[in-house]
C-alpha atoms as a PDB file:
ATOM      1  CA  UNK A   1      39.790   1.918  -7.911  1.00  0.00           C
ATOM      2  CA  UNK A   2      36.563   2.816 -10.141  1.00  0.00           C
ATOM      3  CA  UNK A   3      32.827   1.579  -9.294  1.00  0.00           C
ATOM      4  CA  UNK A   4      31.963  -1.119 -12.077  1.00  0.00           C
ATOM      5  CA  UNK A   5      28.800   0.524 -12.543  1.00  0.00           C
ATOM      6  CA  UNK A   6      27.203   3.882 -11.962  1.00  0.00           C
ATOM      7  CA  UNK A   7      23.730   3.922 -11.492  1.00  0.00           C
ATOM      8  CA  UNK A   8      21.604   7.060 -11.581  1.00  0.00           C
ATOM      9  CA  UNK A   9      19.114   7.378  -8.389  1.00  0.00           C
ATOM     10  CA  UNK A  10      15.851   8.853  -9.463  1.00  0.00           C
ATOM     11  CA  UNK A  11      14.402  12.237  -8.382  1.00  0.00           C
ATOM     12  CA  UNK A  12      11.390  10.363  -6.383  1.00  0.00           C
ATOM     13  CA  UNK A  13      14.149   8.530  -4.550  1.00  0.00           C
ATOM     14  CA  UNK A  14      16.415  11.679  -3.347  1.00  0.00           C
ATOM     15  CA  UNK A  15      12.877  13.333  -1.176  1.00  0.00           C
ATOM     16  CA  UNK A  16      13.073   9.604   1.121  1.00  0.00           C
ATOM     17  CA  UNK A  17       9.308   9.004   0.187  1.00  0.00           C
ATOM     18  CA  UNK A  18       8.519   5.588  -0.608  1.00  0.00           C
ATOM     19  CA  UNK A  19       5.842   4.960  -2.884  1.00  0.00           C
ATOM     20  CA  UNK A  20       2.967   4.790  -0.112  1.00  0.00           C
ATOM     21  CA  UNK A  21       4.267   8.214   1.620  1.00  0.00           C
ATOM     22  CA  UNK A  22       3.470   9.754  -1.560  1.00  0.00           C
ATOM     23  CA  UNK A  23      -0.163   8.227  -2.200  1.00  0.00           C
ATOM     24  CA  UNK A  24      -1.065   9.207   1.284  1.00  0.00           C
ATOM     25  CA  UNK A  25       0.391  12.805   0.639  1.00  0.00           C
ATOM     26  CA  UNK A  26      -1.372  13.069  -2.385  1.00  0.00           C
ATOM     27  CA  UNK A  27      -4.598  12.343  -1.452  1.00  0.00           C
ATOM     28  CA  UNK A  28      -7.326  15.509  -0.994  1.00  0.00           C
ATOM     29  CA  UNK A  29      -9.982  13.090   1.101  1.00  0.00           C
ATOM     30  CA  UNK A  30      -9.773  11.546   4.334  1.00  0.00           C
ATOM     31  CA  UNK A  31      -7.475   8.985   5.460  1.00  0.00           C
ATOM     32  CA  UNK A  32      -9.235   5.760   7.290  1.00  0.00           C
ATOM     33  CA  UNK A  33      -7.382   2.482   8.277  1.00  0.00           C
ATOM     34  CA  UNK A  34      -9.128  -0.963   8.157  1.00  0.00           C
ATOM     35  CA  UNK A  35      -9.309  -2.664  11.418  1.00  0.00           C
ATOM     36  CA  UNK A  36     -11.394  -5.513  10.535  1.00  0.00           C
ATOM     37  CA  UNK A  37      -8.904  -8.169   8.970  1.00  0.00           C
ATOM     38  CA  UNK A  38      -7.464 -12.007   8.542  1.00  0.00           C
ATOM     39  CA  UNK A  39      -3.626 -12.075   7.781  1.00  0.00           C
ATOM     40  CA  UNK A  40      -1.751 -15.144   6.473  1.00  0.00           C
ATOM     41  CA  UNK A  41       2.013 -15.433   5.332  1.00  0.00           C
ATOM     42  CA  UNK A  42       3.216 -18.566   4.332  1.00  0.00           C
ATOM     43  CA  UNK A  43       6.356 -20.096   6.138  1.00  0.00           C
ATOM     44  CA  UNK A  44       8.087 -20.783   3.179  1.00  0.00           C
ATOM     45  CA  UNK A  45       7.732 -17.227   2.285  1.00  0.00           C
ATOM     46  CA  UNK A  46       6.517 -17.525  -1.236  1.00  0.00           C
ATOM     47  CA  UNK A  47       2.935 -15.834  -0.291  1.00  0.00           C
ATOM     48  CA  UNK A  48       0.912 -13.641   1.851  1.00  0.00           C
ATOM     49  CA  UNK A  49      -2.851 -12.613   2.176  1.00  0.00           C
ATOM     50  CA  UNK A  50      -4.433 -10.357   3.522  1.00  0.00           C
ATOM     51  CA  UNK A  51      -8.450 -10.810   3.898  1.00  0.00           C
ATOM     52  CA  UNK A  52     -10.280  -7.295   4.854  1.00  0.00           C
ATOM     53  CA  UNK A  53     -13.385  -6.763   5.708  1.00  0.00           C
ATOM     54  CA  UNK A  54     -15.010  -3.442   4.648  1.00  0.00           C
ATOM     55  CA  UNK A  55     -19.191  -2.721   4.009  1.00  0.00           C
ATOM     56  CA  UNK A  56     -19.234  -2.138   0.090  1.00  0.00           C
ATOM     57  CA  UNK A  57     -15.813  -3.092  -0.854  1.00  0.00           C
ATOM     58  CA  UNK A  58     -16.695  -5.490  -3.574  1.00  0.00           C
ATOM     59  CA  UNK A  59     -18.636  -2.606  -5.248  1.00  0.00           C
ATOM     60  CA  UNK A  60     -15.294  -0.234  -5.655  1.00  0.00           C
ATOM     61  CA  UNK A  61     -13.687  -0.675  -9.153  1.00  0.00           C
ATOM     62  CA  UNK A  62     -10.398  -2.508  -9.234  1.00  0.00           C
ATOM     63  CA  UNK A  63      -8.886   0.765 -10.582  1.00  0.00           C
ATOM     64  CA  UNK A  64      -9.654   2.419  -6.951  1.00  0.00           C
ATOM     65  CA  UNK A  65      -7.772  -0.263  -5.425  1.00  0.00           C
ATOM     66  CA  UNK A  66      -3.376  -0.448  -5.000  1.00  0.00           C
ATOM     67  CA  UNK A  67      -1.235  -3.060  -3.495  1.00  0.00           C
ATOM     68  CA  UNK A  68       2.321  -1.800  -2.178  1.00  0.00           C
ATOM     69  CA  UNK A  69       4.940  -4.745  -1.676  1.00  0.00           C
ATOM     70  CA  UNK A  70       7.968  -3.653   0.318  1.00  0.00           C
ATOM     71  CA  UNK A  71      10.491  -5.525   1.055  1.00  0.00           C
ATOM     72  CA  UNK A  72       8.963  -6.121   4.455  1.00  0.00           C
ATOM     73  CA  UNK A  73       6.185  -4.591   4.006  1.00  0.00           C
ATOM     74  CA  UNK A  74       2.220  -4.941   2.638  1.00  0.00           C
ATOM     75  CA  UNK A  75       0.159  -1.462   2.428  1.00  0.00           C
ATOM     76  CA  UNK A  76      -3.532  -1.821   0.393  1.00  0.00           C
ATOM     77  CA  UNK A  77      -5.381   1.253  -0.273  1.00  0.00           C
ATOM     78  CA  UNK A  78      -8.871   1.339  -1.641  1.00  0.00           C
ATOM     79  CA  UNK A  79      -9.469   5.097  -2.539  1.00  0.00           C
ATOM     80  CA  UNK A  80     -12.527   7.480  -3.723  1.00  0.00           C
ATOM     81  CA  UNK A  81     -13.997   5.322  -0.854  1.00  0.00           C
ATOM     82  CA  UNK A  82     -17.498   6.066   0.761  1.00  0.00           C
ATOM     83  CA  UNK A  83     -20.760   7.669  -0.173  1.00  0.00           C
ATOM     84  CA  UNK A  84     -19.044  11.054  -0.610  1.00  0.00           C
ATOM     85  CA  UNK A  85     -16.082   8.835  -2.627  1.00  0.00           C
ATOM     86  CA  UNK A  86     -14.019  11.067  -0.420  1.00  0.00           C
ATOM     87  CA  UNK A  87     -12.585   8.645   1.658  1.00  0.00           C
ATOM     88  CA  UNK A  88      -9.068   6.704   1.252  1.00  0.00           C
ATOM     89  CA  UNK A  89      -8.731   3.262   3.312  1.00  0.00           C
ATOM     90  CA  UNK A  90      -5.449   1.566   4.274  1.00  0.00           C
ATOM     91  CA  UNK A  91      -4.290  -1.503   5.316  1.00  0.00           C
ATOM     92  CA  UNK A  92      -0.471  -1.662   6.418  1.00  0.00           C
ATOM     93  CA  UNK A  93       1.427  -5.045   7.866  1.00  0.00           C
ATOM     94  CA  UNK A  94       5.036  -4.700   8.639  1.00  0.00           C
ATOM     95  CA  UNK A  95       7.889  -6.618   9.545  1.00  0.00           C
ATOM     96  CA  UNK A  96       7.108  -9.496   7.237  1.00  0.00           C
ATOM     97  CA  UNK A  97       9.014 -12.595   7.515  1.00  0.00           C
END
Protein backbone atom coordinates (compact mmCIF):
# COMPACT_ATOMS: atom_id res chain seq x y z
CA UNK A 1 0.00 0.00 0.00
CA UNK A 2 1.62 3.60 -0.81
CA UNK A 3 1.27 6.81 1.60
CA UNK A 4 -1.15 9.30 -0.33
CA UNK A 5 1.17 11.94 0.38
CA UNK A 6 4.81 12.41 1.23
CA UNK A 7 5.65 15.28 3.06
CA UNK A 8 9.19 16.54 3.54
CA UNK A 9 10.07 17.35 7.42
CA UNK A 10 12.26 20.38 7.63
CA UNK A 11 15.88 20.50 8.87
CA UNK A 12 14.75 22.72 12.09
CA UNK A 13 12.33 19.90 12.82
CA UNK A 14 14.88 16.74 12.69
CA UNK A 15 17.30 18.62 15.94
CA UNK A 16 13.62 18.27 18.30
CA UNK A 17 13.91 22.11 19.04
CA UNK A 18 10.76 23.86 18.96
CA UNK A 19 10.77 27.31 18.04
CA UNK A 20 11.26 28.73 21.74
CA UNK A 21 14.30 26.14 22.46
CA UNK A 22 15.98 27.85 19.75
CA UNK A 23 15.33 31.65 20.78
CA UNK A 24 16.49 30.79 24.22
CA UNK A 25 19.66 29.02 22.70
CA UNK A 26 20.32 31.79 20.64
CA UNK A 27 20.36 34.40 22.87
CA UNK A 28 24.06 35.96 24.08
CA UNK A 29 22.32 37.95 27.30
CA UNK A 30 20.77 36.74 30.30
CA UNK A 31 17.75 34.77 30.64
CA UNK A 32 15.01 36.24 33.32
CA UNK A 33 11.40 34.88 33.78
CA UNK A 34 8.45 37.19 34.71
CA UNK A 35 6.83 36.35 37.91
CA UNK A 36 4.54 39.16 38.23
CA UNK A 37 1.38 38.16 36.05
CA UNK A 38 -2.68 37.87 35.44
CA UNK A 39 -3.63 34.81 33.20
CA UNK A 40 -7.05 34.33 31.55
CA UNK A 41 -8.20 31.54 29.01
CA UNK A 42 -11.52 31.55 27.91
CA UNK A 43 -13.73 28.34 28.43
CA UNK A 44 -14.80 28.18 25.10
CA UNK A 45 -11.26 28.12 24.09
CA UNK A 46 -11.27 30.73 21.41
CA UNK A 47 -8.80 33.15 23.56
CA UNK A 48 -6.20 33.59 26.12
CA UNK A 49 -4.33 36.57 27.84
CA UNK A 50 -1.77 36.93 29.49
CA UNK A 51 -1.29 40.43 31.50
CA UNK A 52 2.55 40.91 32.78
CA UNK A 53 3.78 43.19 34.76
CA UNK A 54 7.39 44.38 34.14
CA UNK A 55 9.05 48.19 35.19
CA UNK A 56 9.63 49.74 31.58
CA UNK A 57 7.91 47.31 29.43
CA UNK A 58 5.78 49.72 27.54
CA UNK A 59 9.04 51.53 26.53
CA UNK A 60 10.58 48.25 24.58
CA UNK A 61 9.78 48.37 20.79
CA UNK A 62 7.24 45.88 19.56
CA UNK A 63 10.08 44.42 17.41
CA UNK A 64 11.86 43.24 20.86
CA UNK A 65 8.82 41.50 21.75
CA UNK A 66 7.63 37.47 20.37
CA UNK A 67 4.59 35.50 21.12
CA UNK A 68 5.00 31.54 20.75
CA UNK A 69 1.53 29.63 20.43
CA UNK A 70 1.90 25.89 20.91
CA UNK A 71 -0.51 23.75 20.74
CA UNK A 72 -0.73 23.81 24.51
CA UNK A 73 1.39 26.13 25.08
CA UNK A 74 1.97 30.28 25.47
CA UNK A 75 5.83 31.47 25.79
CA UNK A 76 6.33 35.65 25.47
CA UNK A 77 9.74 36.92 25.32
CA UNK A 78 10.63 40.56 25.48
CA UNK A 79 14.42 40.68 24.55
CA UNK A 80 17.45 43.38 24.48
CA UNK A 81 15.68 43.94 27.89
CA UNK A 82 17.21 46.21 30.71
CA UNK A 83 19.52 49.15 31.03
CA UNK A 84 22.42 47.10 29.61
CA UNK A 85 19.58 45.79 26.79
CA UNK A 86 21.28 42.57 27.74
CA UNK A 87 18.59 40.95 29.28
CA UNK A 88 15.90 38.41 27.67
CA UNK A 89 12.47 37.97 29.74
CA UNK A 90 10.06 35.03 29.45
CA UNK A 91 6.81 34.21 30.22
CA UNK A 92 5.78 30.40 29.69
CA UNK A 93 2.05 28.83 30.56
CA UNK A 94 1.55 25.24 29.77
CA UNK A 95 -0.97 22.74 29.62
CA UNK A 96 -3.59 25.00 28.11
CA UNK A 97 -7.05 23.84 27.89
Amino acid sequence: MKPLAVNPVAKSNLSGESEVDQIIKNYDGKMKTISKYSYYEASNQKWVKAVIAVDGIKDVPKENLKVVFGDRTLDIFVKDYGKEKDQILHFGCRKLQ
